[in-house]
C-alpha atoms as a PDB file:
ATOM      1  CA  UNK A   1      90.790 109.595 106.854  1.00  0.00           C
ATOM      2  CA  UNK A   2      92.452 110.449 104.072  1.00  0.00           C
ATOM      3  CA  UNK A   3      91.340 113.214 100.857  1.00  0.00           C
ATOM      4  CA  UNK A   4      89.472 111.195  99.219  1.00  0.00           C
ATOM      5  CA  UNK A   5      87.635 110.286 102.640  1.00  0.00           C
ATOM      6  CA  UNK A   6      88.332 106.548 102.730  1.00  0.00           C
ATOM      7  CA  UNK A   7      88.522 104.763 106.187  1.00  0.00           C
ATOM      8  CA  UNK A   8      89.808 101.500 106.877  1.00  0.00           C
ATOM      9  CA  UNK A   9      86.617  99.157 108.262  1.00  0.00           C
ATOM     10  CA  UNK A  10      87.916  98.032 111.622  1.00  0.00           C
ATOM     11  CA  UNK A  11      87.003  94.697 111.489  1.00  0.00           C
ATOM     12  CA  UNK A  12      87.638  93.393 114.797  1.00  0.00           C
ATOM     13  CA  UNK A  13      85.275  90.528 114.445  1.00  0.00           C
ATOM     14  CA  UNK A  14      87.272  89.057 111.237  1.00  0.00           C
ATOM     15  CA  UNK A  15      90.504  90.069 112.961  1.00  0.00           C
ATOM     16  CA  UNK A  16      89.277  87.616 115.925  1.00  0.00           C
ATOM     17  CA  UNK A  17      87.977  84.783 114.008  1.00  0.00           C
ATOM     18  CA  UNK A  18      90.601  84.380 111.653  1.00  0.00           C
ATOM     19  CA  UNK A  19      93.491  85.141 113.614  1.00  0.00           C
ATOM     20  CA  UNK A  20      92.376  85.129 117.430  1.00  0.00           C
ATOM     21  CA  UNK A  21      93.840  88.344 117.605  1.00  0.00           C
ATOM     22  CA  UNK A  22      92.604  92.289 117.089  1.00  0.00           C
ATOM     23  CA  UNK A  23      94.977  95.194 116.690  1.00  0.00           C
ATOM     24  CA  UNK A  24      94.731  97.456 119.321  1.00  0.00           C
ATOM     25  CA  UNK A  25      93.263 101.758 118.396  1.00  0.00           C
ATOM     26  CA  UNK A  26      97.149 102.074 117.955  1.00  0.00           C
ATOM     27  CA  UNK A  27      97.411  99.873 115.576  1.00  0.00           C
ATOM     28  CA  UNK A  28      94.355 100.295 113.545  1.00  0.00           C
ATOM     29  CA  UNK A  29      95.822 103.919 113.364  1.00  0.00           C
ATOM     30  CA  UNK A  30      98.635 102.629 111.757  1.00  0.00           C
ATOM     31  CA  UNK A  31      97.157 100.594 109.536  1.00  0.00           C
ATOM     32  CA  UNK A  32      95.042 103.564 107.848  1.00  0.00           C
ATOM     33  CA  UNK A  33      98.097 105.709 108.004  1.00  0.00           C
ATOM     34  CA  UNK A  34      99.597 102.870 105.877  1.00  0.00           C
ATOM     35  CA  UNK A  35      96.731 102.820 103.559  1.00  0.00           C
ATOM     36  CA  UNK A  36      96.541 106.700 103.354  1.00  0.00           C
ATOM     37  CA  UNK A  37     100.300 106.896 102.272  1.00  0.00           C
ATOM     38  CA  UNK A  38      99.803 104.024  99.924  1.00  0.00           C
ATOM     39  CA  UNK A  39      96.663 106.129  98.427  1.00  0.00           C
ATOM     40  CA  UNK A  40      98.775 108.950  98.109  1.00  0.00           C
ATOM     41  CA  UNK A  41     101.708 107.101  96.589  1.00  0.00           C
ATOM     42  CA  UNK A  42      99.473 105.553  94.143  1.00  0.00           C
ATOM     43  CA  UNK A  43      98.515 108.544  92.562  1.00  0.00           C
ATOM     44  CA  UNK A  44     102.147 109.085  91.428  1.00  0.00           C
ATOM     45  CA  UNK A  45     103.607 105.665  90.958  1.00  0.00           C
ATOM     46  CA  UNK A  46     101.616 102.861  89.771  1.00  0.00           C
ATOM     47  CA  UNK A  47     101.942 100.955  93.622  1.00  0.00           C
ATOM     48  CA  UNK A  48      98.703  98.995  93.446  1.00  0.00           C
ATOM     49  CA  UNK A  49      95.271  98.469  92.064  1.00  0.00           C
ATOM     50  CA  UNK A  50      93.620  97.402  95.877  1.00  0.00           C
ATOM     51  CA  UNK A  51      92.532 100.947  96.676  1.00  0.00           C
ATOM     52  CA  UNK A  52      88.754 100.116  98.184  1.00  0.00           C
ATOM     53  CA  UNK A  53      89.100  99.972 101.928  1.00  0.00           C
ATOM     54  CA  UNK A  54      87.811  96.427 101.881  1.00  0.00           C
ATOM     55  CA  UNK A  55      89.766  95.138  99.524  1.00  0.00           C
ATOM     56  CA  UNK A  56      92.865  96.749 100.740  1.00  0.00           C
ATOM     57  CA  UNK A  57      92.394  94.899 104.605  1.00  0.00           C
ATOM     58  CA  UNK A  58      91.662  91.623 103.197  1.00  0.00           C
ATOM     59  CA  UNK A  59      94.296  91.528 100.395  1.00  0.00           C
ATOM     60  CA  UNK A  60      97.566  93.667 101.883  1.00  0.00           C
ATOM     61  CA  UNK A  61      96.618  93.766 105.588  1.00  0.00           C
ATOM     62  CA  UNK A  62      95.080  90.677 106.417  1.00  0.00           C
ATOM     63  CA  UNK A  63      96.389  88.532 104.029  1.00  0.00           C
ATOM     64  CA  UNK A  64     100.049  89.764 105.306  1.00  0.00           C
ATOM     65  CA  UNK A  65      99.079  89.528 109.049  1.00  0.00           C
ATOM     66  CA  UNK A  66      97.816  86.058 108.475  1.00  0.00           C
ATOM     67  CA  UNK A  67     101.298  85.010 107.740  1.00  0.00           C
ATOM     68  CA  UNK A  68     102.721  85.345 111.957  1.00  0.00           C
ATOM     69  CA  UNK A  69      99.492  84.658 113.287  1.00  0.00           C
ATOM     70  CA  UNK A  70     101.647  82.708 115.788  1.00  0.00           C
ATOM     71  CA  UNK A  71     103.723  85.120 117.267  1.00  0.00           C
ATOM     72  CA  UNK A  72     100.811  88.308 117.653  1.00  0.00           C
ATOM     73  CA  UNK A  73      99.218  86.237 120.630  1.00  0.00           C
END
């Protein structure tokens, strides 16, 4: 979680539907690490304006993920 207490949803249904896959507790880890240092980075440089949790799976996670579905089996 980061300061402003923001969590990434987990979303392991969407993650399965739409890409037959879900990231493992590792990864989702990762993923809100990633979102916490682009939160951080935004507040300084002018990085993005996807900051809601929501928005920020489906639009920089997902969306990039979606890309090599075929080689996350």
């Amino acid at each position: 979680m980061n300061d402003d207490g923001q969590v990434l949803p987990e979303m392991r249904e969407e993650w399965q539907e739409t890409l037959s896959w879900q990231p493992t507790p590792e990864q989702q880890q990762q993923f809100q690490q990633l979102y916490e240092l682009i939160l951080n980075g935004n507040r300084q440089l002018n990085l993005t304006r996807i900051t809601d949790p929501i928005e920020f799976w489906e639009k920089h996670l997902w969306d990039s993920l979606s890309g090599v579905r075929e080689g996350m089996g």
